[in-house]
Protein backbone atom coordinates (compact mmCIF):
# COMPACT_ATOMS: atom_id res chain seq x y z
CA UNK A 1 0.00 0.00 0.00
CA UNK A 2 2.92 2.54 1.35
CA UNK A 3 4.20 1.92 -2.67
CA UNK A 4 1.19 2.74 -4.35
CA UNK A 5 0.52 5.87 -2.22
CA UNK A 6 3.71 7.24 -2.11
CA UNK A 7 4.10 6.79 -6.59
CA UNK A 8 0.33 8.57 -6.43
CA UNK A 9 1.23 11.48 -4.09
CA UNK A 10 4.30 11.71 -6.59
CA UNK A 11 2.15 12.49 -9.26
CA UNK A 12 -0.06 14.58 -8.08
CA UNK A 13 2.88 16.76 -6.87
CA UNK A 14 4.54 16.69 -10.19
CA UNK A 15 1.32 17.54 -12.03
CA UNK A 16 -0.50 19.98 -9.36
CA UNK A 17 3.13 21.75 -9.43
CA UNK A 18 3.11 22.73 -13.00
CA UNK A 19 -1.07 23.23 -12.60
CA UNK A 20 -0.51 25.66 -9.82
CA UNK A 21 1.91 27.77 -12.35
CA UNK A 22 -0.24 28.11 -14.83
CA UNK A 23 -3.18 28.69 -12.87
CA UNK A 24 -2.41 31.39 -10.85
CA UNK A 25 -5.11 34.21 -10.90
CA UNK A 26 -8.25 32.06 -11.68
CA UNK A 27 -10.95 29.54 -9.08
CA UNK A 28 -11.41 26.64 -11.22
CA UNK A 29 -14.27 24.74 -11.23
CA UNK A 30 -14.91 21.91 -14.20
CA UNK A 31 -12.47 22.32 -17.37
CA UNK A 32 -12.72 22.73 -21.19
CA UNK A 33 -10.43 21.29 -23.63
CA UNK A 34 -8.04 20.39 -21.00
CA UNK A 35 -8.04 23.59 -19.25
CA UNK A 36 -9.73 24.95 -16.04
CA UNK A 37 -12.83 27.07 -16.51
CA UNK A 38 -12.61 30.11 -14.12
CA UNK A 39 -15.36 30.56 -12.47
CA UNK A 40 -13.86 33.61 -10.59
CA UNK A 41 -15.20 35.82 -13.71
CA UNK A 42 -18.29 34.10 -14.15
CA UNK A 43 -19.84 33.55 -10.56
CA UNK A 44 -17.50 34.55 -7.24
CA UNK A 45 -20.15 32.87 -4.68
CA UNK A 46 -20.12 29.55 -6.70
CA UNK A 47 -20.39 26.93 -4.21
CA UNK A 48 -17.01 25.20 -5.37
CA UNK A 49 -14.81 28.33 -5.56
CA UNK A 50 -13.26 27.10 -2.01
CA UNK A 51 -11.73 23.65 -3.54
CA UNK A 52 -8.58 25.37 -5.70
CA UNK A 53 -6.82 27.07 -2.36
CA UNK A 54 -7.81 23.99 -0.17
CA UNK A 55 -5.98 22.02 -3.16
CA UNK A 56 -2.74 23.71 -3.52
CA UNK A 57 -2.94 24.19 0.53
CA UNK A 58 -3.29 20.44 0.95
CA UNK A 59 0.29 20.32 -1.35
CA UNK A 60 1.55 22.47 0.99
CA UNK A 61 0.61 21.14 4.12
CA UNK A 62 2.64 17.48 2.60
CA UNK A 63 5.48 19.13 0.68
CA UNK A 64 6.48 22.34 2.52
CA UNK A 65 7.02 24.19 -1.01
CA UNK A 66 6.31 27.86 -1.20
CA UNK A 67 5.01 27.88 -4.39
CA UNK A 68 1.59 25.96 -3.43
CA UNK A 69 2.08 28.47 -0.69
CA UNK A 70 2.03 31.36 -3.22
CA UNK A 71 -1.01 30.39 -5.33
CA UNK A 72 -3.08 29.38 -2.29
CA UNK A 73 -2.64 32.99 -1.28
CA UNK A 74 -3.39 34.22 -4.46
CA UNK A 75 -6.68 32.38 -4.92
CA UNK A 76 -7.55 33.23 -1.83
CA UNK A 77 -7.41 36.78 -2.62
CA UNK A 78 -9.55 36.39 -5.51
CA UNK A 79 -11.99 34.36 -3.16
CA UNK A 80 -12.68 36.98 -0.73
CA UNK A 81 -14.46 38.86 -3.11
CA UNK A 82 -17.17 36.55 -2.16
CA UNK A 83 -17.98 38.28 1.06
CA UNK A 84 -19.55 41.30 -1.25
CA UNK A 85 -22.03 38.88 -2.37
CA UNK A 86 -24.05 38.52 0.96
CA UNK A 87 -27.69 37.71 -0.74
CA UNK A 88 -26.02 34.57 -2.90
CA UNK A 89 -24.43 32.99 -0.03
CA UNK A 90 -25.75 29.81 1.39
CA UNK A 91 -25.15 26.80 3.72
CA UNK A 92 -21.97 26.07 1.28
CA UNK A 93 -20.03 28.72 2.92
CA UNK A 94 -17.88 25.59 4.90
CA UNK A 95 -16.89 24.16 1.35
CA UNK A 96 -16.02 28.07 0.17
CA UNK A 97 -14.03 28.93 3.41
CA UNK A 98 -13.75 26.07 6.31
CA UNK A 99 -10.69 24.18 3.67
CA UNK A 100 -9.17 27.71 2.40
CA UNK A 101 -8.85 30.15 4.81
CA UNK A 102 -9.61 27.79 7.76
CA UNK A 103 -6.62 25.43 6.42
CA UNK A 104 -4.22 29.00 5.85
CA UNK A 105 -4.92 29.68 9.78
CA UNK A 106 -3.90 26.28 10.66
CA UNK A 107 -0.66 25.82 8.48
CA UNK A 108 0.58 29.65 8.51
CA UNK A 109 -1.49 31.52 11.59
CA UNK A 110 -2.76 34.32 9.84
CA UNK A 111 -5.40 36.30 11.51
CA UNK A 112 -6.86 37.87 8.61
CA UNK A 113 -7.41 33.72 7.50
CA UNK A 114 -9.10 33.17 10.89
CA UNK A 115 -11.45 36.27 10.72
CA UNK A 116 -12.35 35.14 7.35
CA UNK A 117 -13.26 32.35 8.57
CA UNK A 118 -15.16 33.29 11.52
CA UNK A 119 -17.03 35.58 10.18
CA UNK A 120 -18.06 32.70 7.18
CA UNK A 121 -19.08 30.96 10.34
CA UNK A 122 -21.33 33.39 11.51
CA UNK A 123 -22.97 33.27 8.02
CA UNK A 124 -23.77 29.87 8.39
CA UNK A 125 -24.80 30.26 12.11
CA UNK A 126 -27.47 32.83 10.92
CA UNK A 127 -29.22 30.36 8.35
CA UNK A 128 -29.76 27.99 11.95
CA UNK A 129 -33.80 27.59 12.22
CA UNK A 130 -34.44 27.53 15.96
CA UNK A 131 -38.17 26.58 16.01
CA UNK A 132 -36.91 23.51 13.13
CA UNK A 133 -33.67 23.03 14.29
CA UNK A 134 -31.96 22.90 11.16
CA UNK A 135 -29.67 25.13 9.14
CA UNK A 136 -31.52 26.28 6.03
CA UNK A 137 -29.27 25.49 3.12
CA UNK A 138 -30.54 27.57 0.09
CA UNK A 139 -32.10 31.15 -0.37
CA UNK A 140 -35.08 31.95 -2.27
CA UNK A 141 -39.13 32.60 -0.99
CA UNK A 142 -40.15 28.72 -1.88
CA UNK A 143 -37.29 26.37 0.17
CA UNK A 144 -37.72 28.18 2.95
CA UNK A 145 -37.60 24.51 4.89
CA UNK A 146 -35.55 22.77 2.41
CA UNK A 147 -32.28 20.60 4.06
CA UNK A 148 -29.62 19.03 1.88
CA UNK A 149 -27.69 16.05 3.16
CA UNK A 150 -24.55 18.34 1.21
CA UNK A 151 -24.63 20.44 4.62
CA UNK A 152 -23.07 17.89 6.88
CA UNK A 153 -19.55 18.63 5.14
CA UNK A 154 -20.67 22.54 6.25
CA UNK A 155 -21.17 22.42 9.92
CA UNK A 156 -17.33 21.48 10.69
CA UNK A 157 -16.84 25.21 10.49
CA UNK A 158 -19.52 25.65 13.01
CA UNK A 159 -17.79 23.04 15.36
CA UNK A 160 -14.28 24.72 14.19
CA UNK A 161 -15.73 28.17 15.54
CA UNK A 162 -16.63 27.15 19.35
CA UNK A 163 -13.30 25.61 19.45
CA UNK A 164 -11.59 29.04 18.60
CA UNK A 165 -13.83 31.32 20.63
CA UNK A 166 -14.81 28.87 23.43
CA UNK A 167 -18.12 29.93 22.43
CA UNK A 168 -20.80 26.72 22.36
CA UNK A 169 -23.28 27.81 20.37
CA UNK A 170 -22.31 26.60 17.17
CA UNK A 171 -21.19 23.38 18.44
CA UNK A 172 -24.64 23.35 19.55
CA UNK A 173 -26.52 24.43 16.31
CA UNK A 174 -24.22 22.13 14.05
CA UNK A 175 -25.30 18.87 16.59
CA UNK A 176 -29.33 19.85 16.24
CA UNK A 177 -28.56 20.02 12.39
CA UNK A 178 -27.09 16.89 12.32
CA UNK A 179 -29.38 14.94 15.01
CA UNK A 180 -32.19 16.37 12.61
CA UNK A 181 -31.01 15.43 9.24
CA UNK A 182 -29.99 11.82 11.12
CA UNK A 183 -33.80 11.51 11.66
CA UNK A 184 -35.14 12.87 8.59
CA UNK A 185 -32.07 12.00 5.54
CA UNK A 186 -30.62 8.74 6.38
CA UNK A 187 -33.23 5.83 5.65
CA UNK A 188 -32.67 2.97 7.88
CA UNK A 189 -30.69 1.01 5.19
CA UNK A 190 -27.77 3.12 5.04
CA UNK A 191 -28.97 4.87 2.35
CA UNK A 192 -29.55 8.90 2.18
CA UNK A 193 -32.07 11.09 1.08
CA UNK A 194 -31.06 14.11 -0.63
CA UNK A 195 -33.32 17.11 0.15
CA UNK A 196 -36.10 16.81 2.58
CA UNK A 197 -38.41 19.58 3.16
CA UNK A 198 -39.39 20.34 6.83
CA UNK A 199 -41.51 22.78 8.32
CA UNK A 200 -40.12 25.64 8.94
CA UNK A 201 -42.24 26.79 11.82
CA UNK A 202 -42.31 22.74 13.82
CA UNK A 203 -39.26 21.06 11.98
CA UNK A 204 -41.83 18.88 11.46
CA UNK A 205 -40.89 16.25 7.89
CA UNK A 206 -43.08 17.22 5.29
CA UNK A 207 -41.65 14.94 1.83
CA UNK A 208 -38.24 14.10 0.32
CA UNK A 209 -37.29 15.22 -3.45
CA UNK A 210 -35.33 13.58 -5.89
CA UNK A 211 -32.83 16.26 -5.90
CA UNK A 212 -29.49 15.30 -8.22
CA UNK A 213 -30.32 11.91 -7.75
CA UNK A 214 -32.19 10.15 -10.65
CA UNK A 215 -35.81 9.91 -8.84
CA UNK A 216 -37.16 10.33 -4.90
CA UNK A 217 -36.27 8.02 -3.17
CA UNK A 218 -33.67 6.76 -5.12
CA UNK A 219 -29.74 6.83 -3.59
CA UNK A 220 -27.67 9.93 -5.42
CA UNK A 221 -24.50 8.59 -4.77
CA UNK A 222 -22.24 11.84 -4.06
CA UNK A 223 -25.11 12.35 -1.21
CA UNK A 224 -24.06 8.91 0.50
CA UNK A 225 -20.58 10.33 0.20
CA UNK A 226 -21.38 13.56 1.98
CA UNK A 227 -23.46 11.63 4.66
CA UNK A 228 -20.55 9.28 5.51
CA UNK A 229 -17.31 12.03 5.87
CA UNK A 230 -19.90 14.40 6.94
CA UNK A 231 -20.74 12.18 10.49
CA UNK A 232 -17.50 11.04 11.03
CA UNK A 233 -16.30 14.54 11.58
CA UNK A 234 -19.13 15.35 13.31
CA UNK A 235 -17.75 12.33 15.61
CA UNK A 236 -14.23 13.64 15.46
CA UNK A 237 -15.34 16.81 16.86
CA UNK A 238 -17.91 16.33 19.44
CA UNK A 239 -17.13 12.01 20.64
CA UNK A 240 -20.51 11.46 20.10
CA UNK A 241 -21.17 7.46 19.00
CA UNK A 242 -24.39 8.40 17.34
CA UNK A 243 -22.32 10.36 14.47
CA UNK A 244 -19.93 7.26 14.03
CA UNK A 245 -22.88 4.78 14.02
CA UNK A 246 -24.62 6.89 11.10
CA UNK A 247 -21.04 7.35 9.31
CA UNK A 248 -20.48 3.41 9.54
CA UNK A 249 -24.09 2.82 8.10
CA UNK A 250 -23.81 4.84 5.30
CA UNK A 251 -20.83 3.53 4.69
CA UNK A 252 -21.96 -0.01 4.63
CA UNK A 253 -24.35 0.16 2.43
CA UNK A 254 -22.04 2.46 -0.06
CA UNK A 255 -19.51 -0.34 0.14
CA UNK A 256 -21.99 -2.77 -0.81
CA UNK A 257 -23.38 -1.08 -3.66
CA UNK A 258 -19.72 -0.13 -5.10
CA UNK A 259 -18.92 -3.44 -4.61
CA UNK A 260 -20.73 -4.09 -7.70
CA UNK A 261 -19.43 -1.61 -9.90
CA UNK A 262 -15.49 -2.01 -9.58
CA UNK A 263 -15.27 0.18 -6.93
CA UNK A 264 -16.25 3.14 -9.01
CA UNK A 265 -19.73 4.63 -8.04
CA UNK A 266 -22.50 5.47 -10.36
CA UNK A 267 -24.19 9.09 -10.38
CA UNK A 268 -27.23 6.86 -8.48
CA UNK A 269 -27.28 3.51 -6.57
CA UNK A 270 -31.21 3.09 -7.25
CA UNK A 271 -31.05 3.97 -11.07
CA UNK A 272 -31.41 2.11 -14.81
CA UNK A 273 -28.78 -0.08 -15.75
CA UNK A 274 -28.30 2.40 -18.97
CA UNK A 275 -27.47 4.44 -19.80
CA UNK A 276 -24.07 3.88 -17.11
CA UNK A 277 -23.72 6.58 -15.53
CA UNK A 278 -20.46 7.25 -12.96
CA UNK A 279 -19.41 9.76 -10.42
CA UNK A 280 -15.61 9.47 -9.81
CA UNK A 281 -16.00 12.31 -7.16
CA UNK A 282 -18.40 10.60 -4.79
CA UNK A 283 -15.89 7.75 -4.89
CA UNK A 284 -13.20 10.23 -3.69
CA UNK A 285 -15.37 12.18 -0.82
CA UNK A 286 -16.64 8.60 0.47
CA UNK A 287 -13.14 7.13 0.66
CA UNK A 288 -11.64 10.35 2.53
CA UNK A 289 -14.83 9.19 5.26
CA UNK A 290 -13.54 6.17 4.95
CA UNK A 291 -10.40 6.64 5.73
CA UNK A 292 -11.37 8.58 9.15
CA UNK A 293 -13.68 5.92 10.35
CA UNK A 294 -10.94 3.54 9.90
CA UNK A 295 -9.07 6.00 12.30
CA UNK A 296 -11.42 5.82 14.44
CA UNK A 297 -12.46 2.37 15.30
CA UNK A 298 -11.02 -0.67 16.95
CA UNK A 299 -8.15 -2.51 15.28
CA UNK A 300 -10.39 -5.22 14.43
CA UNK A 301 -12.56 -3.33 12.70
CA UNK A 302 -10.19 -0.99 11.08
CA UNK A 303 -9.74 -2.56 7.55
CA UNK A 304 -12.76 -2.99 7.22
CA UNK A 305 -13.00 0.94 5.90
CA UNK A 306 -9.61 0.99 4.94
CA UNK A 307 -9.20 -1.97 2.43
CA UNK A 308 -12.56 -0.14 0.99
CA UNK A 309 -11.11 2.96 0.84
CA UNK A 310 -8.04 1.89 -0.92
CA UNK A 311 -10.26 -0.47 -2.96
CA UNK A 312 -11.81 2.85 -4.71
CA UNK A 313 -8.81 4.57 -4.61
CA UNK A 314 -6.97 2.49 -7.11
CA UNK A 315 -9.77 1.66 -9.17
CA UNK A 316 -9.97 5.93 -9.67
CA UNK A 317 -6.15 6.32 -10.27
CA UNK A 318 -6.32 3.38 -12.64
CA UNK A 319 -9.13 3.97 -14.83
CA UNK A 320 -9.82 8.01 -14.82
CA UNK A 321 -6.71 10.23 -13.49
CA UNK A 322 -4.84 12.10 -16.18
CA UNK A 323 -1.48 12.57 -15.21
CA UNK A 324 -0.62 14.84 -18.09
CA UNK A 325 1.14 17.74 -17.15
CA UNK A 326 -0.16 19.38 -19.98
CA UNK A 327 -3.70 19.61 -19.33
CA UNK A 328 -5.32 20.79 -15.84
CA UNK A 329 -7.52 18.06 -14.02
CA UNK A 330 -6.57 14.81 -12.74
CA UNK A 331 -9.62 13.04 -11.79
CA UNK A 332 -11.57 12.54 -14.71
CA UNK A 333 -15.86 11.22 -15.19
CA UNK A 334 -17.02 13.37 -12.53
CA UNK A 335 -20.89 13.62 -12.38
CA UNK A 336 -22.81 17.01 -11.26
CA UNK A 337 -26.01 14.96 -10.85
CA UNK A 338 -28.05 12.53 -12.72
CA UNK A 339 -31.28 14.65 -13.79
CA UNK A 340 -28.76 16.83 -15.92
CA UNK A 341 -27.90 16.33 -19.64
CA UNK A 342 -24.56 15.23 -20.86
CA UNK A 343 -23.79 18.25 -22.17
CA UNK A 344 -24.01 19.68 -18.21
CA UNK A 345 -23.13 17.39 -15.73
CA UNK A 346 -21.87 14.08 -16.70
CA UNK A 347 -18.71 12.88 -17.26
CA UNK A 348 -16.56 15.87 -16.25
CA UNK A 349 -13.82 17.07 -14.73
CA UNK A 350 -14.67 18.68 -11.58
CA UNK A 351 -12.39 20.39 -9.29
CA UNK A 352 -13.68 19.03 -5.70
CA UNK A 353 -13.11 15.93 -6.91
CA UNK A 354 -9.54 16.89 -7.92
CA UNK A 355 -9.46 18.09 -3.78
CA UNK A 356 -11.12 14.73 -2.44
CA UNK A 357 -9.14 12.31 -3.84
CA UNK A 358 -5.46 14.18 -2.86
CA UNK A 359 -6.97 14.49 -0.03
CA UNK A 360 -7.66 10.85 0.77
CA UNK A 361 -3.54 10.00 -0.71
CA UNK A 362 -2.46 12.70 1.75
CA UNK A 363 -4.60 10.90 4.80
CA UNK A 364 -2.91 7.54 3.35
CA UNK A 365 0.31 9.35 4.39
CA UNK A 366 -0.58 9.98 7.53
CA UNK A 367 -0.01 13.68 7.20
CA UNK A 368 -1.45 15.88 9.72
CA UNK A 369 -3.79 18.78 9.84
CA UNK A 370 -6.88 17.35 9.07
CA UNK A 371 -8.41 20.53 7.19
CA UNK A 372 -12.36 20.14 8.59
């Protein structure tokens, strides 16, 4: 294994290196013709814009250079420009800031990083319904009571926030959100529900949606992902077994299903047989949850998550990385959501799931921080 992850963390080093040069005043999101698209120019307070400084911060954090340094900084520059957009930010504002600025205060101290990142917490604090208990994820008159499984990869800022300012009230409002969504998104199989719509005066479940899944009630496959990393760090950062007991559910039944396919997900565990459909990036999220509830079980139980983890791993690096330097991505067959055409949202490049799968070879190498 040590072989294997130390040849892949090569790579990505050797490509991300030459990546990070040429990239160096744009936030990437999916990629045309073998180059980034910048979504910078086109939408600041895209949801993904966080996942390009997290990136070359993660390189930093396991190779010390100064040039990942350099271009972290430099995104994140671009990335504050976000802030001004106060009526188009949502629930996502953990993905935007938690893994950049939050990962910039951890590796280099900076205060202006931390107050960033506070004050992104304090976004996300604000969307908390008290009379629901739950965080509201999008804006708009008509969701008012709309929840996204998506969110429990959010609230670690929340959690991240009382542990700077000894302040618990958002550890508190990040465990109602994720004792609610336990009750109302994951379905006593293991697997998730996407978005559930509550009442926003009772909290009260009102119906599920299909979301990017391919029906309701089917099992969108990046969702599992999010569900499984999502309550393991909610375990990491409160101790409570309830969290891990979800996580290790979800993850039971993702294992299962991916059993089936190679090891490489489809866009949708409950969907036709054709046209195949694959996400490469919920194979990348689920093994970096994986990987942390392998940390943190008993030795017995251990490889259980790990030997899955590496299972998807090397079925991804195999099959859909591009390691030429002279185009941008590396992880290839990414999947926005099934309900989408395949002119938007199949089969693409993506740039979180360039993140989630360094990030899982960098947990393989047992570097510390962990960045949530």
């Amino acid at each position: 294994m040590n072989e294997w992850v130390n040849g892949t963390w090569e790579k990505l080093d050797r490509k991300l290196r030459v990546t990070c040069a040429r990239n160096g005043d744009i936030l990437p999101y999916t990629s045309h013709n073998g180059r980034f698209t910048d979504s910078a120019k086109s939408d600041i307070a895209w949801w993904t814009n966080g996942f390009w400084p997290a990136l070359l911060w993660l390189m930093y954090a396991g190779t010390k250079d100064e040039e990942y340094r350099r271009g972290a900084e430099s995104a994140e520059r671009i990335l504050a420009g976000a802030f001004a957009e106060y009526d188009r930010l949502h629930h996502d504002v953990g993905f935007m800031f938690h893994i950049s600025f939050g990962a910039d205060y951890k590796l280099t101290g900076s205060r202006e990083a931390r107050t960033r990142c506070l004050y992104a917490a304090n976004l996300l604090a604000g969307r908390y319904n008290p009379n629901g208990e739950f965080l509201r994820s999008w804006n708009g008159g008509n969701n008012v009571g709309w929840v996204i499984i998506d969110c429990m990869m959010n609230i670690p800022l929340l959690y991240w926030a009382s542990e700077q300012t000894g302040d618990p009230r958002y550890k508190y409002i990040a465990m109602k959100h994720a004792d609610k969504v336990l009750k109302t998104h994951i379905r006593p199989d293991g697997s998730v529900n996407h978005i559930v719509e509550l009442d926003p005066d009772t909290g009260e479940f009102i119906r599920t949606y299909g979301g990017q899944g391919y029906e309701e009630g089917s099992s969108w496959t990046r969702g599992q992902a999010w569900a499984i990393y999502g309550y393991v760090l909610s375990y990491i950062h409160t101790g409570e077994a309830r969290y891990l007991d979800a996580a290790k559910r979800v993850a039971h039944y993702f294992i299962s299903c991916v059993a089936a396919t190679g090891y490489v997900p489809r866009i949708d565990f409950r969907a036709p047989d054709e046209p195949t459909l694959i996400d490469t990036t919920a194979g990348a999220i689920a093994a970096c949850g994986l990987i942390e509830i392998a940390n943190n079980v008993g030795e017995y139980e251990r490889n259980t998550y790990l030997d899955a983890a590496m299972k998807i791993l090397r079925a991804l690096e195999e099959k859909y990385c591009d390691w030429d330097t002279d185009t941008d991505p590396i992880l290839t067959m990414g999947s926005e959501a099934y309900n989408r055409g395949s002119d938007r949202g199949h089969h693409m490049s993506i740039i979180y799931g360039d993140y989630f799968f360094a990030e899982a070879i960098y947990k393989l190498r047992g570097e510390k921080p962990l960045f949530w």
